[in-house]
PDB file of N, CA and C in Angstrom:
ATOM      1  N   UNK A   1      62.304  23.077  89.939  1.00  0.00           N
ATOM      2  CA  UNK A   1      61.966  22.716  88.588  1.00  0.00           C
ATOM      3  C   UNK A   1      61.154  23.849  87.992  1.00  0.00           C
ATOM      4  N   UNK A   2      61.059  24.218  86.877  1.00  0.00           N
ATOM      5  CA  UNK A   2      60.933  25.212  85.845  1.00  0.00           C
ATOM      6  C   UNK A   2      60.318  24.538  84.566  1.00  0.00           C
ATOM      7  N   UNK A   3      59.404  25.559  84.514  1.00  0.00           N
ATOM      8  CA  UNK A   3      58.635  25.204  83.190  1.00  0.00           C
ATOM      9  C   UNK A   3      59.366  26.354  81.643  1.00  0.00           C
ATOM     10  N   UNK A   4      60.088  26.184  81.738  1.00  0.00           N
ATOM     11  CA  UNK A   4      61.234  26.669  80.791  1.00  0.00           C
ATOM     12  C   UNK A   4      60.451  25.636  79.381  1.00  0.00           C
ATOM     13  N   UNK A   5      59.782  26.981  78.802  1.00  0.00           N
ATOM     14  CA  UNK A   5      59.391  26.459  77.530  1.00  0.00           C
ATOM     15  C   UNK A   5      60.250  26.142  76.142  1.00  0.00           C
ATOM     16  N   UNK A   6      62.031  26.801  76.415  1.00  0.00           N
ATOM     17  CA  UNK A   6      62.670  26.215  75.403  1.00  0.00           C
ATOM     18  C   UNK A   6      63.021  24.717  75.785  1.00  0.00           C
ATOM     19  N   UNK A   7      62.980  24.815  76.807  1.00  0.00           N
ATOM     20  CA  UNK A   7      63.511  23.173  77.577  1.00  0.00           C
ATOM     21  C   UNK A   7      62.561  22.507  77.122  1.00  0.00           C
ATOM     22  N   UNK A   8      61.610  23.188  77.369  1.00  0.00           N
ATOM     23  CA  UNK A   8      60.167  21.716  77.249  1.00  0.00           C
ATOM     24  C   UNK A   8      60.525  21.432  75.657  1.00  0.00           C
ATOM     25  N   UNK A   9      60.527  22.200  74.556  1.00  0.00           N
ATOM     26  CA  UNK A   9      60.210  21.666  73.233  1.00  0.00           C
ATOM     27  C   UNK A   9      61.272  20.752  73.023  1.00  0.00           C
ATOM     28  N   UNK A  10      62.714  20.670  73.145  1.00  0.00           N
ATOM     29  CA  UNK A  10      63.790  20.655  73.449  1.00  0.00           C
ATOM     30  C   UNK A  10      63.639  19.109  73.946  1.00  0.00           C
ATOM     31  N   UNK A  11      62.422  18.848  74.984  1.00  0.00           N
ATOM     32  CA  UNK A  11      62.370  17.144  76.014  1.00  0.00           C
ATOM     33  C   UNK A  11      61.156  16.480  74.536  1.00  0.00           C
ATOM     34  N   UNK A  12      60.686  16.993  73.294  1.00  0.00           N
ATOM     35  CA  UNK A  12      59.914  16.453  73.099  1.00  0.00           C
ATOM     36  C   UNK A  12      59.674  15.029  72.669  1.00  0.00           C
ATOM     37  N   UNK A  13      58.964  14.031  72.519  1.00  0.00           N
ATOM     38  CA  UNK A  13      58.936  12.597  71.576  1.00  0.00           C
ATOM     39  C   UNK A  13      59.925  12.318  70.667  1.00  0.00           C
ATOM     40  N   UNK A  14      60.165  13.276  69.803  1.00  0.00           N
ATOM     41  CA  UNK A  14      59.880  13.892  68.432  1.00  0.00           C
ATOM     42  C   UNK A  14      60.413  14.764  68.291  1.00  0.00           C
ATOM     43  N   UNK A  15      61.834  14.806  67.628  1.00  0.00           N
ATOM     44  CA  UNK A  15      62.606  16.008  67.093  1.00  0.00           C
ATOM     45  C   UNK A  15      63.063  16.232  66.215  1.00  0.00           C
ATOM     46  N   UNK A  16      62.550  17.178  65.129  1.00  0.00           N
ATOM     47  CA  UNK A  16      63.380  17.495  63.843  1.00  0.00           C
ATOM     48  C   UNK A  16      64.327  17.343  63.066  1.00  0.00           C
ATOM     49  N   UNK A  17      64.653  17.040  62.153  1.00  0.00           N
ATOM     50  CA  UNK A  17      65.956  17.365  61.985  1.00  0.00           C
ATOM     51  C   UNK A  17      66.435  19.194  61.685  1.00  0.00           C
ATOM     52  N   UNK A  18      67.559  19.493  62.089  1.00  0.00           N
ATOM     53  CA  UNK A  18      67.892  20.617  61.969  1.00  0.00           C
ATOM     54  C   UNK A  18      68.491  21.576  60.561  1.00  0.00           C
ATOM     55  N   UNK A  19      68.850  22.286  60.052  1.00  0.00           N
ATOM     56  CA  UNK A  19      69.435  23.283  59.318  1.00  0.00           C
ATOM     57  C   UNK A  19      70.718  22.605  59.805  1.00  0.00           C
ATOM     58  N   UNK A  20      71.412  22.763  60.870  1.00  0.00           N
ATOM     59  CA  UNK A  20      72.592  22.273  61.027  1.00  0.00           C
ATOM     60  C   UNK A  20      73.217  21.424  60.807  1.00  0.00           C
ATOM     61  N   UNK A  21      72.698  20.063  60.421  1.00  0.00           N
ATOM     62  CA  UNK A  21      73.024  19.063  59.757  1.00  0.00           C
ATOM     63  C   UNK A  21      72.567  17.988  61.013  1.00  0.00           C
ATOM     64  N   UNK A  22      71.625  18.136  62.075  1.00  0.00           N
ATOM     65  CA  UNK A  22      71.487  17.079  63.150  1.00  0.00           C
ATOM     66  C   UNK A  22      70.439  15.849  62.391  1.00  0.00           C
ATOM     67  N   UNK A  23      70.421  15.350  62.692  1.00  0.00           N
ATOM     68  CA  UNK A  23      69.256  14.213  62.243  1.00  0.00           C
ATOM     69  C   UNK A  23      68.164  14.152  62.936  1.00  0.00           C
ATOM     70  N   UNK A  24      66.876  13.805  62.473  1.00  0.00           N
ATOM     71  CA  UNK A  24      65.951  13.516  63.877  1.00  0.00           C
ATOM     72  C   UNK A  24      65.946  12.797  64.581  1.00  0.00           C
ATOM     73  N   UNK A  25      65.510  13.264  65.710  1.00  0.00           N
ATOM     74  CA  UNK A  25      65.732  12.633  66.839  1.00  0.00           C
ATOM     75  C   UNK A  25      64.235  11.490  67.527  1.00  0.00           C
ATOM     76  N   UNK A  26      64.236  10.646  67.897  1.00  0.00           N
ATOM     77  CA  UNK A  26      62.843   9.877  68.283  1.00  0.00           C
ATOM     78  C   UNK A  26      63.236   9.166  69.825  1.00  0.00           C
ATOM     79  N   UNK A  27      62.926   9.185  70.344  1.00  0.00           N
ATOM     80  CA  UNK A  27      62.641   8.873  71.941  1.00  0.00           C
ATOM     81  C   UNK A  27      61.866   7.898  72.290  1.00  0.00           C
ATOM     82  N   UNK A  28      61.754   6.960  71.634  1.00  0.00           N
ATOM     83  CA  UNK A  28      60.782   5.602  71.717  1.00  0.00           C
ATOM     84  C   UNK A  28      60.766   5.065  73.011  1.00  0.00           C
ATOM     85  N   UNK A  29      61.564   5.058  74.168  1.00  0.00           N
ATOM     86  CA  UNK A  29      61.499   4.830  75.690  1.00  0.00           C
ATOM     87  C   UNK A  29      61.124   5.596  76.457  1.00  0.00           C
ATOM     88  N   UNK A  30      60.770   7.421  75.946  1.00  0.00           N
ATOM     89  CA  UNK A  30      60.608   8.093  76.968  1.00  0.00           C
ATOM     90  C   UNK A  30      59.029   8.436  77.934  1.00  0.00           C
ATOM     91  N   UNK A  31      58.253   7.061  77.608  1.00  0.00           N
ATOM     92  CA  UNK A  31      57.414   6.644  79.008  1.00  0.00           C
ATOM     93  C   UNK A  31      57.588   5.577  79.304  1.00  0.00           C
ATOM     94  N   UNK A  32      58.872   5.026  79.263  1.00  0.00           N
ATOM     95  CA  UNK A  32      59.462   3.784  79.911  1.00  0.00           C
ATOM     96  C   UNK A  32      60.351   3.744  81.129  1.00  0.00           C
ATOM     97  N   UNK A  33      59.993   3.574  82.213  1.00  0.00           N
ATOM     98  CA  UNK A  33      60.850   4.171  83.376  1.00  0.00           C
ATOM     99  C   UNK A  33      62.379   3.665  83.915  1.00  0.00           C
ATOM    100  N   UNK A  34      63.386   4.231  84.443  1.00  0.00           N
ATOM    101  CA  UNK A  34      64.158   3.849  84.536  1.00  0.00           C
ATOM    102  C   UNK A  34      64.618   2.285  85.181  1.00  0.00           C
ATOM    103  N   UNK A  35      63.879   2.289  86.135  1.00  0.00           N
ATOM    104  CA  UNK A  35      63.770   1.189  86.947  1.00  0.00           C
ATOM    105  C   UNK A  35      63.018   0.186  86.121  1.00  0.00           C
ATOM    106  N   UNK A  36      62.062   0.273  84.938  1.00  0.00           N
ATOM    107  CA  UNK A  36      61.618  -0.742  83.735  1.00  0.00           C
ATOM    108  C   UNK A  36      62.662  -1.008  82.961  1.00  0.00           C
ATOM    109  N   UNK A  37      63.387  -0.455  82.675  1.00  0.00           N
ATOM    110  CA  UNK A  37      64.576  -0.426  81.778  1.00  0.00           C
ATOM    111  C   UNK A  37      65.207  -1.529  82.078  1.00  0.00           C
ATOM    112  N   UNK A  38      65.379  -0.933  83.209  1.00  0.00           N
ATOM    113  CA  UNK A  38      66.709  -2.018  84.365  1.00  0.00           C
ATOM    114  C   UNK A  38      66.054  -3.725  84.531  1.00  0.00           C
ATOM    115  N   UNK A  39      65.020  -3.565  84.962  1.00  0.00           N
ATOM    116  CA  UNK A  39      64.290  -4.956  84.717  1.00  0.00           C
ATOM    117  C   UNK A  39      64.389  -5.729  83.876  1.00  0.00           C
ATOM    118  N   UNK A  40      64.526  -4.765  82.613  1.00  0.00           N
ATOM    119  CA  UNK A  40      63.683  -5.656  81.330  1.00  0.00           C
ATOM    120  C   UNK A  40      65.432  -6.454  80.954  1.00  0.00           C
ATOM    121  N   UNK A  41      66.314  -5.742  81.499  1.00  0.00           N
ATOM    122  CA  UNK A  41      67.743  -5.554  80.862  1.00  0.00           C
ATOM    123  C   UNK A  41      68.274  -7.077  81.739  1.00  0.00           C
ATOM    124  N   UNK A  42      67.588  -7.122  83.328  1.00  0.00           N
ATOM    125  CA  UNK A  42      68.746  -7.960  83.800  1.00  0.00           C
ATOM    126  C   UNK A  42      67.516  -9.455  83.473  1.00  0.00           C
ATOM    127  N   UNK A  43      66.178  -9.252  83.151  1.00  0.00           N
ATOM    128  CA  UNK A  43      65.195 -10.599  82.990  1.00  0.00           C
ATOM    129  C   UNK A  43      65.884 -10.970  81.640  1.00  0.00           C
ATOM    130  N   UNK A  44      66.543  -9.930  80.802  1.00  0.00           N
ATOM    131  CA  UNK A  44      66.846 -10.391  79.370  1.00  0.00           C
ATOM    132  C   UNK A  44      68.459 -11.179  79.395  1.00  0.00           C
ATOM    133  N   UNK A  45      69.351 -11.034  80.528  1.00  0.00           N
ATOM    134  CA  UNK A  45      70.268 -11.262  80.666  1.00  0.00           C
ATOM    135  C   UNK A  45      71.099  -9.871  79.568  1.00  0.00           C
ATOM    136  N   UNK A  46      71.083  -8.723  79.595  1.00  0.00           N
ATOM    137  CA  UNK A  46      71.785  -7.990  78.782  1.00  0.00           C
ATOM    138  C   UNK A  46      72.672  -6.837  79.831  1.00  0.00           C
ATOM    139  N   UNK A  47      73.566  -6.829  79.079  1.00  0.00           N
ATOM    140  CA  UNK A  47      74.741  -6.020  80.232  1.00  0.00           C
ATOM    141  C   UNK A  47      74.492  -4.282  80.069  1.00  0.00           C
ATOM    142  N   UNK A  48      73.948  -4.149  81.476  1.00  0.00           N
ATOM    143  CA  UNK A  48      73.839  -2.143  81.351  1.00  0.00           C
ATOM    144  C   UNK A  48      75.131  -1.707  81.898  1.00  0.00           C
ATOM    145  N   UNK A  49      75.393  -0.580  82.310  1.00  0.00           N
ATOM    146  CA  UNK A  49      76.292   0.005  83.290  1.00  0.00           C
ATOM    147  C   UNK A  49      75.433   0.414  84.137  1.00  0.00           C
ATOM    148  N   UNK A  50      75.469   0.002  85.048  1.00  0.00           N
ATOM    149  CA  UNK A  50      74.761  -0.143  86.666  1.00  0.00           C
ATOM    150  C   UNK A  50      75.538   1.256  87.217  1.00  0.00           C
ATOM    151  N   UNK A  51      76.877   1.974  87.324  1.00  0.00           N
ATOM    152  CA  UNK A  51      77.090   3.128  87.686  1.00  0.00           C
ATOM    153  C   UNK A  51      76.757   4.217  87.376  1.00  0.00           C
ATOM    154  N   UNK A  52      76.796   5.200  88.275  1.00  0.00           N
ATOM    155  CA  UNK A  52      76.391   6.468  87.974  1.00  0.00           C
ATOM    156  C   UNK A  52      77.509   6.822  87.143  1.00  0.00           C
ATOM    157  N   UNK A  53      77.003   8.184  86.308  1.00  0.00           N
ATOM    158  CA  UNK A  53      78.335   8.699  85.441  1.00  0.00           C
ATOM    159  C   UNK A  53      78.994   9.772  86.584  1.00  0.00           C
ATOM    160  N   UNK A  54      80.229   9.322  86.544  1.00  0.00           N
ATOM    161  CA  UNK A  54      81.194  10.513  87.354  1.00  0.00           C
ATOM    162  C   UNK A  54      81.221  11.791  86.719  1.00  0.00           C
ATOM    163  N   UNK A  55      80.535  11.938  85.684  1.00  0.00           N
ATOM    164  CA  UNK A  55      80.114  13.572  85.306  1.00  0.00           C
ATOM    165  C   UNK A  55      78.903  14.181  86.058  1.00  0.00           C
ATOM    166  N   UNK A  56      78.155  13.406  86.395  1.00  0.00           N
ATOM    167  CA  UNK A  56      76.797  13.475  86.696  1.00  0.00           C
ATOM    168  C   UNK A  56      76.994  14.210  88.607  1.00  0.00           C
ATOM    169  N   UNK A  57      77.739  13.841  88.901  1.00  0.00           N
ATOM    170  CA  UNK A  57      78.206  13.837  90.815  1.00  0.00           C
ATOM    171  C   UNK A  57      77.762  15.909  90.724  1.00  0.00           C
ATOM    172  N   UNK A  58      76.916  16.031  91.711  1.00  0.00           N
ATOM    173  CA  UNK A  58      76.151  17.620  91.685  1.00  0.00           C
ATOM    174  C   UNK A  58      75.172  17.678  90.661  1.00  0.00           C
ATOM    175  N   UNK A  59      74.829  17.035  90.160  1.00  0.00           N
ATOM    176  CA  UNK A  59      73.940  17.407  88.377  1.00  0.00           C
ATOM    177  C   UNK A  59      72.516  17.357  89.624  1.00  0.00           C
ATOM    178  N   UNK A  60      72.154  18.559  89.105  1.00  0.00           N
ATOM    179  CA  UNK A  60      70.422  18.670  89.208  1.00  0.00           C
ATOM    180  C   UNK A  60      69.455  17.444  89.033  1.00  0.00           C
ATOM    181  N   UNK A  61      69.306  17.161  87.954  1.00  0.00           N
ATOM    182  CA  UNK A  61      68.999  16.076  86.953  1.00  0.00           C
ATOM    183  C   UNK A  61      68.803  14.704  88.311  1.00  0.00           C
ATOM    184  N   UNK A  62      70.215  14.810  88.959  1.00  0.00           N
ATOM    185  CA  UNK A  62      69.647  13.545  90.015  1.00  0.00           C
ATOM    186  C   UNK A  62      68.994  14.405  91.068  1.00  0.00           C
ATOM    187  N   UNK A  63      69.363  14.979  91.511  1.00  0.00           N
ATOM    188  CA  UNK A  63      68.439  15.879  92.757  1.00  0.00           C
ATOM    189  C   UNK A  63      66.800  15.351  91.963  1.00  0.00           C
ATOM    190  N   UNK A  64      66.561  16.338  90.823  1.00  0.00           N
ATOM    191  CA  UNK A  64      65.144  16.278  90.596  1.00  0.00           C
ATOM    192  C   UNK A  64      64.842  14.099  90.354  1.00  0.00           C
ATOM    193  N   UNK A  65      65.462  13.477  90.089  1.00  0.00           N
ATOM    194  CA  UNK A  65      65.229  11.972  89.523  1.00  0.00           C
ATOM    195  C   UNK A  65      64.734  11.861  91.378  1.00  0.00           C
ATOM    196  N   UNK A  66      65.447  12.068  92.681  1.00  0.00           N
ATOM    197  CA  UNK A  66      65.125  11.829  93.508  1.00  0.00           C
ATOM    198  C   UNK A  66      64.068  12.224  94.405  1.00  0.00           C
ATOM    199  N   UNK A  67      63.499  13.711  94.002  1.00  0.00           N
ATOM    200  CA  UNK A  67      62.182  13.891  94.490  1.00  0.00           C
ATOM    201  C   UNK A  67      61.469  13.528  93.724  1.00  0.00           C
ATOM    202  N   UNK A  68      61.486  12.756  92.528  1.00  0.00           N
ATOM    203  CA  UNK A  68      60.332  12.276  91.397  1.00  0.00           C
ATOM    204  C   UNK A  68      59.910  10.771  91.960  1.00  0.00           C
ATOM    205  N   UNK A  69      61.335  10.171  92.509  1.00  0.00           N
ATOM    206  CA  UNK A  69      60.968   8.907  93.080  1.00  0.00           C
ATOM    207  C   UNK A  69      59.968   9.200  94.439  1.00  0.00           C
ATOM    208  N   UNK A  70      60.749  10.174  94.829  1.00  0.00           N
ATOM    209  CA  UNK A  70      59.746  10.322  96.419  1.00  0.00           C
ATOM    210  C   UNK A  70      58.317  10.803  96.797  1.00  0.00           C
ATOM    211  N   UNK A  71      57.955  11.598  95.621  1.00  0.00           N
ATOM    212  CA  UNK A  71      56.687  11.743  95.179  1.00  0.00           C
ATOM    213  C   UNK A  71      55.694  10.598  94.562  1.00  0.00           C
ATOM    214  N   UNK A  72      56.552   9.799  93.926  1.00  0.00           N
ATOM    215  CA  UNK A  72      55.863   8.599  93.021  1.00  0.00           C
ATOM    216  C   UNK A  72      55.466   7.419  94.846  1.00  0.00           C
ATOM    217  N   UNK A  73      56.798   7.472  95.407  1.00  0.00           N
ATOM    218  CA  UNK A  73      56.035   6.468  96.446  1.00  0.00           C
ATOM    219  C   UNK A  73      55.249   6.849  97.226  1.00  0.00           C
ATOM    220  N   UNK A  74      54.931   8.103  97.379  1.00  0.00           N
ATOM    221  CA  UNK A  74      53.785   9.101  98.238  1.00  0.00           C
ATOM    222  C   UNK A  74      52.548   8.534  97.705  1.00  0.00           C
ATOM    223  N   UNK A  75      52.686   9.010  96.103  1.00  0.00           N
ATOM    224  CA  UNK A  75      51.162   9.436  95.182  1.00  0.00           C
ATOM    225  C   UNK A  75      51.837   8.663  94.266  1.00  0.00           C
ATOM    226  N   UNK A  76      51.568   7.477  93.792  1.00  0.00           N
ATOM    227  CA  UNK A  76      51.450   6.275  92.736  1.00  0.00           C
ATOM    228  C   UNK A  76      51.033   6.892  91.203  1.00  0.00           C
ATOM    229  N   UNK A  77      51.399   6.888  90.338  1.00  0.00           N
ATOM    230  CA  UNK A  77      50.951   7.741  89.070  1.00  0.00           C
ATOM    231  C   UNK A  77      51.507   9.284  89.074  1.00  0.00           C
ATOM    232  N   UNK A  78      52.069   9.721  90.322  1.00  0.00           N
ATOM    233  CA  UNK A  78      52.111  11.080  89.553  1.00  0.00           C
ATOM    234  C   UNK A  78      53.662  11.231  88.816  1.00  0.00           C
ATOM    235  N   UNK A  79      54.289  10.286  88.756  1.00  0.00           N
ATOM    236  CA  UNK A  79      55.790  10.631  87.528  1.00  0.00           C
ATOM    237  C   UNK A  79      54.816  11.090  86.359  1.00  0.00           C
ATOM    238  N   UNK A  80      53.684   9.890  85.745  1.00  0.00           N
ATOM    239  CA  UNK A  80      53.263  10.337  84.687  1.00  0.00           C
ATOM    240  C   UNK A  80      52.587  10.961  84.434  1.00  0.00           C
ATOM    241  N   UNK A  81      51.673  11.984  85.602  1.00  0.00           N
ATOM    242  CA  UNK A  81      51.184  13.178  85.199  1.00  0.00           C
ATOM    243  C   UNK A  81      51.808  13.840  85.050  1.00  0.00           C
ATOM    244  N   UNK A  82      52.905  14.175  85.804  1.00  0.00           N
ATOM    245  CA  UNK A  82      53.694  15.007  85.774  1.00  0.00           C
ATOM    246  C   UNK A  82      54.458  14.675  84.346  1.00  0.00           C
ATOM    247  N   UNK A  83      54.973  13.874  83.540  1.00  0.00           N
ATOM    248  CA  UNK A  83      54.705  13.565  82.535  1.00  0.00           C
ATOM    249  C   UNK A  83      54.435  14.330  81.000  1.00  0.00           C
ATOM    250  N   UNK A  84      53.123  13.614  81.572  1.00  0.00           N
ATOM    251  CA  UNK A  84      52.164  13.931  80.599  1.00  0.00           C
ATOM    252  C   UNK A  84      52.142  15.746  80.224  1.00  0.00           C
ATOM    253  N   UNK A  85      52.051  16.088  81.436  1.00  0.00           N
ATOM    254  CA  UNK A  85      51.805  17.597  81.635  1.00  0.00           C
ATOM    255  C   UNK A  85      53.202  18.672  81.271  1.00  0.00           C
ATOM    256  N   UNK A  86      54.411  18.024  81.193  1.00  0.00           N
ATOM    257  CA  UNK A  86      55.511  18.384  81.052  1.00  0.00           C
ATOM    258  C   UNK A  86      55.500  18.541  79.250  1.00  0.00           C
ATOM    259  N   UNK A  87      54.798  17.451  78.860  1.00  0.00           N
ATOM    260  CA  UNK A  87      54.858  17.455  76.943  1.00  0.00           C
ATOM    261  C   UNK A  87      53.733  17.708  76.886  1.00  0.00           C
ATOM    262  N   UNK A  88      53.050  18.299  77.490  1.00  0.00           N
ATOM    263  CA  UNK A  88      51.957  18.808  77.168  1.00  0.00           C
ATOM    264  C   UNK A  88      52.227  20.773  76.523  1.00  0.00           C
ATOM    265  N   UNK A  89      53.061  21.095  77.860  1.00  0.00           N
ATOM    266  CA  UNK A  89      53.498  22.970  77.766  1.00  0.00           C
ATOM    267  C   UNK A  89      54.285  22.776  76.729  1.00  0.00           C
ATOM    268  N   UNK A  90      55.175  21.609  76.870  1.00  0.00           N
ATOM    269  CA  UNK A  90      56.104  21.493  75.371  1.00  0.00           C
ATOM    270  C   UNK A  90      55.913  21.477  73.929  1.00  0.00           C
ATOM    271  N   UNK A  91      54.877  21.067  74.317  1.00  0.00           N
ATOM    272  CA  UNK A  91      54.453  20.978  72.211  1.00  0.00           C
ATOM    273  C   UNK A  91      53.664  22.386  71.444  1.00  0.00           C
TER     274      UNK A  91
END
């Protein structure tokens, strides 16, 4: 993992709209965890897709989702320092 400062601005809350014609963008779940998601979805009775995306099969993205879990059951709180500290270099 890389502190790639176009990436970071790029992950922020809160995104602009563009010159290009994009709209802004708002992230209202992104300190809501995946596994909260999933909870809130099957206590509500609402239908997710429970599969992985078959695009996703090699993606980084799960490599890193799986040492984030394995760190979180080590050390309790650190997804969201890590977090915190991620939109922190970003902004």
């Amino acid at each position: 993992m890389q502190w790639n400062l176009d990436y970071l601005a790029r992950q922020q809350p809160v995104l602009p709209a563009t010159d290009g014609g994009l709209a802004r963008k708002v992230k209202p779940l992104l300190r809501v965890a995946e596994r909260e998601t999933a909870a809130y979805a099957v206590l509500r009775g609402i239908d997710y897709e429970v599969e992985e995306c078959p695009m996703a099969a090699g993606n980084t993205i799960n490599r890193y989702k799986e040492w984030l879990n394995r760190l979180e059951e080590e050390s309790p709180g650190m997804k969201a320092n890590f977090l915190f500290g991620f939109l922190e270099r970003g902004s």
